[in-house]
N, C-alpha and C. Protein backbone atom coordinates (compact mmCIF):
# COMPACT_ATOMS: atom_id res chain seq x y z
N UNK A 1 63.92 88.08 127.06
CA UNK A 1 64.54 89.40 127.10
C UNK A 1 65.64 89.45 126.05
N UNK A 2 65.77 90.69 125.92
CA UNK A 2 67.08 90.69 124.65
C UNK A 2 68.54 90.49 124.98
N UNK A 3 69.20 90.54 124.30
CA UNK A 3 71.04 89.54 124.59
C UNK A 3 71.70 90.70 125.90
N UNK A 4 70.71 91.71 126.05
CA UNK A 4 71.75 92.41 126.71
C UNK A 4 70.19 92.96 128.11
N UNK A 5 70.65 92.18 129.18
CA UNK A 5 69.26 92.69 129.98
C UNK A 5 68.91 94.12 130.56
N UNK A 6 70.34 95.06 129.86
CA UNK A 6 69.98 96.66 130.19
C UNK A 6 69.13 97.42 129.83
N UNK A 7 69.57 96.50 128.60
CA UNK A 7 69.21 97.43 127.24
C UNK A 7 68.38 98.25 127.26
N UNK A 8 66.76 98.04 128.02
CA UNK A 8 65.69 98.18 127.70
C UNK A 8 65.79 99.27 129.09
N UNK A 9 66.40 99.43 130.17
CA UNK A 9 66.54 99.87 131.18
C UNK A 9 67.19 101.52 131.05
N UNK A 10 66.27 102.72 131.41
CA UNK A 10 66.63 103.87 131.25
C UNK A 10 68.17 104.24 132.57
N UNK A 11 69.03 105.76 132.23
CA UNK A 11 69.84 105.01 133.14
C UNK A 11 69.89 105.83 134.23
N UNK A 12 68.61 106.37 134.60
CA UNK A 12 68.00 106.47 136.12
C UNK A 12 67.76 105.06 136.78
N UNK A 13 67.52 103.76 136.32
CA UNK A 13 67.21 102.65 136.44
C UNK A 13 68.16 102.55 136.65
N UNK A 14 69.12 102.15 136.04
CA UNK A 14 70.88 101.68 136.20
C UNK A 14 71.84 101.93 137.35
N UNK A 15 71.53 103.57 137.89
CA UNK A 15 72.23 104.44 138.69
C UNK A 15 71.44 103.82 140.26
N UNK A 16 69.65 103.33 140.46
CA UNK A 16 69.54 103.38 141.42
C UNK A 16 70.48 102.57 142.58
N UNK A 17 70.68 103.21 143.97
CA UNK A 17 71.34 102.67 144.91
C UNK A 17 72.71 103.15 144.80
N UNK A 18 73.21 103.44 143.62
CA UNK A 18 74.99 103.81 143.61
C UNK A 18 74.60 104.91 144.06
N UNK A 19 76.30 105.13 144.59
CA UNK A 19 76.13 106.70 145.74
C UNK A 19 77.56 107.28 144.42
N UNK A 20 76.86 108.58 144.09
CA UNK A 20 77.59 108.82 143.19
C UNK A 20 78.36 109.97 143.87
N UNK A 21 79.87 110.55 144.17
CA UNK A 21 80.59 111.61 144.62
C UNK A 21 80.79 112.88 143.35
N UNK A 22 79.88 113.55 143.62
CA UNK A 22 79.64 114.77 142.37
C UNK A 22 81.05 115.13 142.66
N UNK A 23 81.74 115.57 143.48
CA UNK A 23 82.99 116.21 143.56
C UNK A 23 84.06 115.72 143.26
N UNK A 24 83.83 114.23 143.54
CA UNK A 24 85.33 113.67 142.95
C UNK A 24 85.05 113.42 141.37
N UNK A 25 83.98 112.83 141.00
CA UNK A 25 83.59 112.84 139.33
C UNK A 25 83.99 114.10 138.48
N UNK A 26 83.79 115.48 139.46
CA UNK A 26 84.00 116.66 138.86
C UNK A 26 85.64 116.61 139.00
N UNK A 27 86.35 116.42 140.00
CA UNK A 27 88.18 116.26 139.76
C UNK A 27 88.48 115.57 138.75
N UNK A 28 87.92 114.23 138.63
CA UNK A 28 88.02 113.47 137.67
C UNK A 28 88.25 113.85 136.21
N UNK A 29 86.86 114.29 135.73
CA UNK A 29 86.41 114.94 134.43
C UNK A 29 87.57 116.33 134.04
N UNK A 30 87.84 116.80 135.45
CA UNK A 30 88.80 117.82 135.13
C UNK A 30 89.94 117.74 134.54
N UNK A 31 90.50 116.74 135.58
CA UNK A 31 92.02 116.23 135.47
C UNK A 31 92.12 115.60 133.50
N UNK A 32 91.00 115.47 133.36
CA UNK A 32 91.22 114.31 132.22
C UNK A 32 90.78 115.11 130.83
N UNK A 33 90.17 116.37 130.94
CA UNK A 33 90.13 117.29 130.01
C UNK A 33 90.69 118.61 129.98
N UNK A 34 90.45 119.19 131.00
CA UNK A 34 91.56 120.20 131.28
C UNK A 34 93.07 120.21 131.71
N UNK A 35 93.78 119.41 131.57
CA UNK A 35 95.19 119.27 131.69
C UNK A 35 95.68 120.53 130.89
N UNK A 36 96.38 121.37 130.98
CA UNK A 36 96.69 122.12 130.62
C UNK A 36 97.94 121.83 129.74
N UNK A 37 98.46 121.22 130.15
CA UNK A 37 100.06 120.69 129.90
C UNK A 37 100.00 119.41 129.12
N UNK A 38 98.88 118.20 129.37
CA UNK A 38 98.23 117.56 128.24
C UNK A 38 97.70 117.84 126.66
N UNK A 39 96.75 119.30 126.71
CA UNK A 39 96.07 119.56 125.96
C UNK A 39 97.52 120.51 124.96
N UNK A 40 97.81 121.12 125.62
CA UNK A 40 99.05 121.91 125.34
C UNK A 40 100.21 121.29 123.87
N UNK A 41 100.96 120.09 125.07
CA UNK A 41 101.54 118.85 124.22
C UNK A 41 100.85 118.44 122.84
N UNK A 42 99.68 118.11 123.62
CA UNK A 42 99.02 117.66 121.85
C UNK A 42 98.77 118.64 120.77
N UNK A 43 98.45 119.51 121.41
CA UNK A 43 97.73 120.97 120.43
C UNK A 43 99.15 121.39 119.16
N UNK A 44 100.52 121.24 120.36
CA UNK A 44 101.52 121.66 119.51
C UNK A 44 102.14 120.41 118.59
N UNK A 45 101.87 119.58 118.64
CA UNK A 45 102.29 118.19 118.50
C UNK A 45 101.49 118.09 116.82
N UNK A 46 100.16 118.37 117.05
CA UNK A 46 99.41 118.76 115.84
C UNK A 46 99.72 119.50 115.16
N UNK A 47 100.08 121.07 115.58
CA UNK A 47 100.19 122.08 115.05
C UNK A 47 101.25 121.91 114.27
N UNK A 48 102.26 121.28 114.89
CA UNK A 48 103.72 121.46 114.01
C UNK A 48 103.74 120.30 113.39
N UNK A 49 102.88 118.86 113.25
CA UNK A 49 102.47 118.55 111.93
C UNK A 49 101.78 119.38 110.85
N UNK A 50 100.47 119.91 111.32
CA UNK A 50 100.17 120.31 110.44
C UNK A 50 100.96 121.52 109.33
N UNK A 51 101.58 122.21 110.04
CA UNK A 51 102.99 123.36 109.62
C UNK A 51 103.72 122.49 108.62
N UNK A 52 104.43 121.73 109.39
CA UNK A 52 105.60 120.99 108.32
C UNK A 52 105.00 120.28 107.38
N UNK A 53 103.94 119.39 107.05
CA UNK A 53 102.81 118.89 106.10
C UNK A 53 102.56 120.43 105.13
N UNK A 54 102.30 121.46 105.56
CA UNK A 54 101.82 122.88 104.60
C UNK A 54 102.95 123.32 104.09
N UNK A 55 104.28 123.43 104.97
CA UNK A 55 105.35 123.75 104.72
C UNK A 55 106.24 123.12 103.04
N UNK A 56 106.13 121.29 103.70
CA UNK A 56 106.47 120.90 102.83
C UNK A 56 105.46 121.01 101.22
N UNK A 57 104.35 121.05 101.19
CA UNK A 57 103.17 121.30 100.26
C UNK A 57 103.30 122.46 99.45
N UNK A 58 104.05 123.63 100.04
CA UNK A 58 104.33 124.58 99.68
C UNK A 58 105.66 124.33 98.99
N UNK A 59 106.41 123.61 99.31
CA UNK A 59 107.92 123.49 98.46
C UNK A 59 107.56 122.88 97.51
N UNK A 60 107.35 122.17 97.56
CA UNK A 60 106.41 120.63 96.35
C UNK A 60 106.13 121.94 94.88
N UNK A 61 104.89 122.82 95.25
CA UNK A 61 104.56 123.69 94.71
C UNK A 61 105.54 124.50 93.88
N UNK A 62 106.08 125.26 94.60
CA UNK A 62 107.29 125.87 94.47
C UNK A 62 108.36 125.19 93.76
N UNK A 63 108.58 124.09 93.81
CA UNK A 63 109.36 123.50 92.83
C UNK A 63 108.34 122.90 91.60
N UNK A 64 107.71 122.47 91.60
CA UNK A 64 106.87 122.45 89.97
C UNK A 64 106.39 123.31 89.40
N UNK A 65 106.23 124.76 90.12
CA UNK A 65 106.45 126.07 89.11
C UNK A 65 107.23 126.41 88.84
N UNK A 66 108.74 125.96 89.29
CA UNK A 66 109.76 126.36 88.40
C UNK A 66 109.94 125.58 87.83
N UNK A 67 110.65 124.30 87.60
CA UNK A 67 110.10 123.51 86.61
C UNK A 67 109.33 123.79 84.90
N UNK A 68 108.37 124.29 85.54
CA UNK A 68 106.92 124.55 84.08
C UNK A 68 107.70 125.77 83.84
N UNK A 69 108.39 126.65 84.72
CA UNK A 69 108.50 128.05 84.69
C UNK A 69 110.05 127.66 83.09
N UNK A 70 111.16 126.97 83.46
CA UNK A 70 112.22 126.81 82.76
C UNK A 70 111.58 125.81 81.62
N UNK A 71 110.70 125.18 81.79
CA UNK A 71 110.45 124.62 80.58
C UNK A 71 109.85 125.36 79.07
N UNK A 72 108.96 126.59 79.96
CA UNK A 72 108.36 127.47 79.05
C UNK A 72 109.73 128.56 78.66
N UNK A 73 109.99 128.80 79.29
CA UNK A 73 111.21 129.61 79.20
C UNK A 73 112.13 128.92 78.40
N UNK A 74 112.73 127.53 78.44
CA UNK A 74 112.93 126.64 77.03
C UNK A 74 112.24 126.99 75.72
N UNK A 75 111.33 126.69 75.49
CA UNK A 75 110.27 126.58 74.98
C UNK A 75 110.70 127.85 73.85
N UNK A 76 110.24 129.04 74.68
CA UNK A 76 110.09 130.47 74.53
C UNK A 76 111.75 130.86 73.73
N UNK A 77 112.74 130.17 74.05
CA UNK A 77 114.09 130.64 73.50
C UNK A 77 114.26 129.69 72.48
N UNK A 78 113.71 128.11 72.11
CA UNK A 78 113.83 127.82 70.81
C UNK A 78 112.91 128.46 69.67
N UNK A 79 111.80 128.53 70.10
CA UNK A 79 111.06 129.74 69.47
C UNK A 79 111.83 130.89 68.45
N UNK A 80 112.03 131.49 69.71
CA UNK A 80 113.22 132.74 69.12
C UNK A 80 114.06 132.25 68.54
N UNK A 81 114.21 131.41 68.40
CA UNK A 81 115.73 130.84 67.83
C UNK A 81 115.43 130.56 66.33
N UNK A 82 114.61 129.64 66.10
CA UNK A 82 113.91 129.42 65.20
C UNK A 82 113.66 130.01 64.84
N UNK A 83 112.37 131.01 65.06
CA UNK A 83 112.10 132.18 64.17
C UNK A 83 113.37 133.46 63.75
N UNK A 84 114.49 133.21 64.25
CA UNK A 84 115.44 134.01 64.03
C UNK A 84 115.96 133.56 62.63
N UNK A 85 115.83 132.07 62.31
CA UNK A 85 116.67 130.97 61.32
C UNK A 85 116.17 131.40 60.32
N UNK A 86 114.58 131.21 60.35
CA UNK A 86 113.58 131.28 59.36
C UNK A 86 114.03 133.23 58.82
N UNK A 87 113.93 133.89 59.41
CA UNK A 87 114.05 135.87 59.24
C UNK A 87 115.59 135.77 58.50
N UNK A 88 116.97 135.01 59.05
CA UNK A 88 117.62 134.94 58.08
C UNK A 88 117.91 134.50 56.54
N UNK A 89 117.23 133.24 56.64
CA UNK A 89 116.67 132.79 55.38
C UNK A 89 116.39 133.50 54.56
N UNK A 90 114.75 134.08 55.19
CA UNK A 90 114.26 134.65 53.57
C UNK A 90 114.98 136.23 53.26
N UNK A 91 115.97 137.07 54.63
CA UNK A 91 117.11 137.91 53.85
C UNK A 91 117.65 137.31 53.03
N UNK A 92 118.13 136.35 53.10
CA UNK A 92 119.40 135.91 52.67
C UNK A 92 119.01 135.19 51.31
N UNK A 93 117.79 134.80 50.59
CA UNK A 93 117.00 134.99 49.58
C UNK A 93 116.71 136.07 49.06
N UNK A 94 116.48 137.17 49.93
CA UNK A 94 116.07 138.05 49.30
C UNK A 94 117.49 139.23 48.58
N UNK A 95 118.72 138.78 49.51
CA UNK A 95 119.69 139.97 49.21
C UNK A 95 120.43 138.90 48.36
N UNK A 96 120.27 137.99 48.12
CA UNK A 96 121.42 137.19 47.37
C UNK A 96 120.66 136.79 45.82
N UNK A 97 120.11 137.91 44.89
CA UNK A 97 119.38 137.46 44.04
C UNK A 97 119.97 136.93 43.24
N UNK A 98 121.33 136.89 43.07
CA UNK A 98 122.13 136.12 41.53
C UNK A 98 122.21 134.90 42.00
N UNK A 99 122.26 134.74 43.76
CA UNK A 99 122.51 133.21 43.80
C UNK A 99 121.36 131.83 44.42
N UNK A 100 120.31 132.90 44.14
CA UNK A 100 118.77 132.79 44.79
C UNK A 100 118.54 130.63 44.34
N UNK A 101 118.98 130.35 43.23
CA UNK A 101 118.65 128.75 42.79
C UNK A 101 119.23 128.34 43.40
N UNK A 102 120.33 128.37 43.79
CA UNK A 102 122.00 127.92 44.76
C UNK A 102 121.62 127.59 45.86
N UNK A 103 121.07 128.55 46.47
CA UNK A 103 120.67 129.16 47.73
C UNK A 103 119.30 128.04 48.09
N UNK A 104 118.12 127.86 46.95
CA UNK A 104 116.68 127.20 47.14
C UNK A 104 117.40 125.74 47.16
N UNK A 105 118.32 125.28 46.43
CA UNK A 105 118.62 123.79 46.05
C UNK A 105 119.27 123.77 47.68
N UNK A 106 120.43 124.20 48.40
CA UNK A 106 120.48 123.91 49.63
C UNK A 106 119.77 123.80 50.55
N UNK A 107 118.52 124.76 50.70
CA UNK A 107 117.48 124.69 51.45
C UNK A 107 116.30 123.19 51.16
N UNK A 108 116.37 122.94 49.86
CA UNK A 108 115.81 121.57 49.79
C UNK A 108 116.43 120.93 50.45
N UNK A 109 117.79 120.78 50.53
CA UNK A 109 118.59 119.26 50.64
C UNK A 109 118.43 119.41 52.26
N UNK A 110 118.81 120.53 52.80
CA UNK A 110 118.49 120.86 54.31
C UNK A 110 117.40 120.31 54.95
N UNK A 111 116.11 120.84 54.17
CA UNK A 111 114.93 119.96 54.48
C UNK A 111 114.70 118.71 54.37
N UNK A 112 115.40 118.13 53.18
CA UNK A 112 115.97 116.73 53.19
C UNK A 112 116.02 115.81 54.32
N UNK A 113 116.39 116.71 55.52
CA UNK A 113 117.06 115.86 56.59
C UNK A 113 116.24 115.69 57.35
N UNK A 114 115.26 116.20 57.32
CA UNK A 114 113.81 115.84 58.40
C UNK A 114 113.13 114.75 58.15
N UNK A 115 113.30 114.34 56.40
CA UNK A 115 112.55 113.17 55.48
C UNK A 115 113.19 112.01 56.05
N UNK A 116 114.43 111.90 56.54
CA UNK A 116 115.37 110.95 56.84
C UNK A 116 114.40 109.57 58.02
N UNK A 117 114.99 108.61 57.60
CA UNK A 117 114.22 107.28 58.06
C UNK A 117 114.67 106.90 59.32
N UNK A 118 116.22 107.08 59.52
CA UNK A 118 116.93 106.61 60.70
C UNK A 118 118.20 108.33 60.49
N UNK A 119 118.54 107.70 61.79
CA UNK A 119 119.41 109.25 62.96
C UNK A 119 120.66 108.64 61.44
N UNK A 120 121.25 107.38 61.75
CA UNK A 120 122.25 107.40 61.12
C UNK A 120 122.40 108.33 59.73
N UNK A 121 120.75 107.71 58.84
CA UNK A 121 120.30 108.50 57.19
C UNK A 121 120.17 109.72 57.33
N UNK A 122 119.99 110.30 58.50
CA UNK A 122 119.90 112.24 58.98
C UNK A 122 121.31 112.68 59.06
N UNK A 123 122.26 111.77 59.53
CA UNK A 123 123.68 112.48 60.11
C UNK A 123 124.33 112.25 58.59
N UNK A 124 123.88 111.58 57.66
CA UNK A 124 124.68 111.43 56.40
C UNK A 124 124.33 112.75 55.60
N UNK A 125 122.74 113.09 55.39
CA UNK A 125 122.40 114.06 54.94
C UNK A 125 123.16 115.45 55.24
N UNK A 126 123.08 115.43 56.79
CA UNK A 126 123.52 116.63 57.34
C UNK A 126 125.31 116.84 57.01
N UNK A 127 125.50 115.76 56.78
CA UNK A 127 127.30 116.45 56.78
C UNK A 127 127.40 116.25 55.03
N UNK A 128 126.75 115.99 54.37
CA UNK A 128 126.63 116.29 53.04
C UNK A 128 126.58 117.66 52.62
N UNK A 129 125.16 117.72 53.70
CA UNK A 129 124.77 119.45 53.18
C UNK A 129 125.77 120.17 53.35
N UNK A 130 126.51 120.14 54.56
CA UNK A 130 127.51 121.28 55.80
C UNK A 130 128.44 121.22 53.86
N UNK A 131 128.97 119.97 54.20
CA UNK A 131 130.11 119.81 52.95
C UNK A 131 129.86 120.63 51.31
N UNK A 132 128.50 121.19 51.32
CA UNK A 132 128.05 121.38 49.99
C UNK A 132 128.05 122.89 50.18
N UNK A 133 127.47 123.16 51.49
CA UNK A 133 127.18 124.75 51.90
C UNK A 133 128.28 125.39 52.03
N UNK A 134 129.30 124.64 52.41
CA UNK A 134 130.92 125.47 52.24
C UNK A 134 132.00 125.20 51.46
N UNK A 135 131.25 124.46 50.04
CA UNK A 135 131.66 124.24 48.94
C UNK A 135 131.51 125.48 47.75
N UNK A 136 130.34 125.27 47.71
CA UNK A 136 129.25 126.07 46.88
C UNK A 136 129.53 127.58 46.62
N UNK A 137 129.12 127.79 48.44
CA UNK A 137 128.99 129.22 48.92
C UNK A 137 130.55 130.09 49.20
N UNK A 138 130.45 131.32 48.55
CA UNK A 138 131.91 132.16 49.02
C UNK A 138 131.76 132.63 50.24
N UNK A 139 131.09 133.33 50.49
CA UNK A 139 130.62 134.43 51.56
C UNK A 139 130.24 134.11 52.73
N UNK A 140 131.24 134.58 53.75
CA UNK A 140 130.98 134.05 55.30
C UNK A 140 129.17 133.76 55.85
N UNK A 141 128.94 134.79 55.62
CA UNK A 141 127.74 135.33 55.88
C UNK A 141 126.42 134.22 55.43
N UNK A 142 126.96 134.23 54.42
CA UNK A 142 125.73 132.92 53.23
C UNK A 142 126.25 131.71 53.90
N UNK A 143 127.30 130.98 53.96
CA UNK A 143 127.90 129.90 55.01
C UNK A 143 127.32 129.61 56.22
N UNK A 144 127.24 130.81 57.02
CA UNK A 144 126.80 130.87 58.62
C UNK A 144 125.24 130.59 58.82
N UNK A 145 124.75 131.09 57.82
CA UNK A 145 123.13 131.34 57.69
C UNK A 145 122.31 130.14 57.08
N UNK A 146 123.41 129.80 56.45
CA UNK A 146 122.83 127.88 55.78
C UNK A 146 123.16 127.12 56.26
N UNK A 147 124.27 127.20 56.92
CA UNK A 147 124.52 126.19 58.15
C UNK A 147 124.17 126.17 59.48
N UNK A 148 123.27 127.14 60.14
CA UNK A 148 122.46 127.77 61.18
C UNK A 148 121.79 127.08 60.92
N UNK A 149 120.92 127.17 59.75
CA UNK A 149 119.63 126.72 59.45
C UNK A 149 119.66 125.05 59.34
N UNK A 150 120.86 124.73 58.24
CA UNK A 150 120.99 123.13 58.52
C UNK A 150 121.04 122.53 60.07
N UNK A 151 121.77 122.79 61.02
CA UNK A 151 122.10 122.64 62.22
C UNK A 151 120.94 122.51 63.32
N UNK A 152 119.72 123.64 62.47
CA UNK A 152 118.30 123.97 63.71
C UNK A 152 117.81 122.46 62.95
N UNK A 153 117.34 122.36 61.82
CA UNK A 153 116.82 121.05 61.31
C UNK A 153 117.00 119.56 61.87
N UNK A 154 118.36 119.73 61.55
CA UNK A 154 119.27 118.30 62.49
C UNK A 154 118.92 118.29 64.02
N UNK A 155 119.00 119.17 64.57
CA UNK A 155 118.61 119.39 65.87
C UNK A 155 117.10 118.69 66.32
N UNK A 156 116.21 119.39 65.29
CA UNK A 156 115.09 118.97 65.60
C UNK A 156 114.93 117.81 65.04
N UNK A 157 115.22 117.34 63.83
CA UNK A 157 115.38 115.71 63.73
C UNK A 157 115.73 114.50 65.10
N UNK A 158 116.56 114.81 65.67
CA UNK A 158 117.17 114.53 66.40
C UNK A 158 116.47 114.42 67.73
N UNK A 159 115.96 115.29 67.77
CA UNK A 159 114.77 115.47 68.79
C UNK A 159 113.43 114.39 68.79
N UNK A 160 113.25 114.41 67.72
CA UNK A 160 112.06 113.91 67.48
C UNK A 160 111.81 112.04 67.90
N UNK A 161 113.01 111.55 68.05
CA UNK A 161 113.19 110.19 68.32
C UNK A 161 114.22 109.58 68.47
C-alpha cells in the first residue's frame, strides 16, 4: 500500500461510524467565519494599510513632480537668460558701429573662457576680460552688456566640471 493508507480511501470511507453533530459543526463554521467584530478588525486593519501605502505613493509622486516641475522651470529661466545675452550682443554690434572690432575682439576673448583647460585658467581669463571690458569701453551700457555676457560664459564654464 502507499506511505499513507488513506490515501486511496474516498471520504465517505473515512467518515464511516463517526457521529457527526451538523449543528454544532454549523456554530463552529460560524463562529470562525462570521465574527463580525473579527472580520471587521481585519477588514479595517487592511484597509488603513492599504490607504496609508496609496497615501504615502501619492506624496512620493507629488514630490517628484515638483522636483522635474522646478528643474524645468530652472531650465526654462536660464534659457531666457541666455537668449536675452545673446539679443543684447548682436544690438550692441549692431548700434555700436564705430566700435564694432573693439566690441568682436572682446567677444573672442570672452569665448576664450570656455577653451580654458582648468577652473583656475577660466578665472584668469575671466578677470582679464572684466579688466579689459572696463578699460576699453566708455559707456555704461557697452560695460554691462559685455560683462553680462562674460559672466553667462564663466558661469557655464563653471558648470560644466
Amino acid at each position: 500500500m502507499s506511505e499513507n493508507k488513506y490515501s486511496q480511501l474516498n471520504h465517505n470511507e473515512l467518515l464511516k461510524g463517526v457521529k457527526i453533530d451538523k449543528e454544532k459543526l454549523a456554530e463552529i463554521v460560524s463562529k470562525k467565519t462570521t465574527n463580525p467584530l473579527a472580520l471587521k478588525t481585519v477588514g479595517k486593519s487592511i484597509t488603513n494599510e492599504m490607504l496609508n501605502e496609496m497615501i504615502t505613493l501619492q506624496k512620493e509622486k507629488e514630490h517628484r513632480t515638483e522636483q522635474y516641475n522646478q528643474s524645468v522651470l530652472r531650465t526654462l529661466e536660464k534659457i531666457e537668460q541666455n537668449t536675452g545675452n545673446l539679443y543684447q550682443i548682436v544690438q550692441l554690434l549692431n548700434t555700436q558701429t564705430d566700435k564694432q572690432d573693439t566690441i568682436i575682439e572682446l567677444l573672442t576673448e570672452v569665448l576664450a573662457i570656455s577653451t580654458s583647460a582648468t577652473k583656475e585658467e577660466a578665472e584668469g581669463k575671466y578677470r582679464s576680460v572684466m579688466k579689459k571690458i572696463t578699460t576699453v569701453t566708455e559707456d555704461v551700457e557697452t560695460i554691462q552688456k559685455l560683462s553680462g555676457f562674460a559672466q553667462m560664459v564663466f558661469q557655464m564654464f563653471q558648470s560644466l566640471g
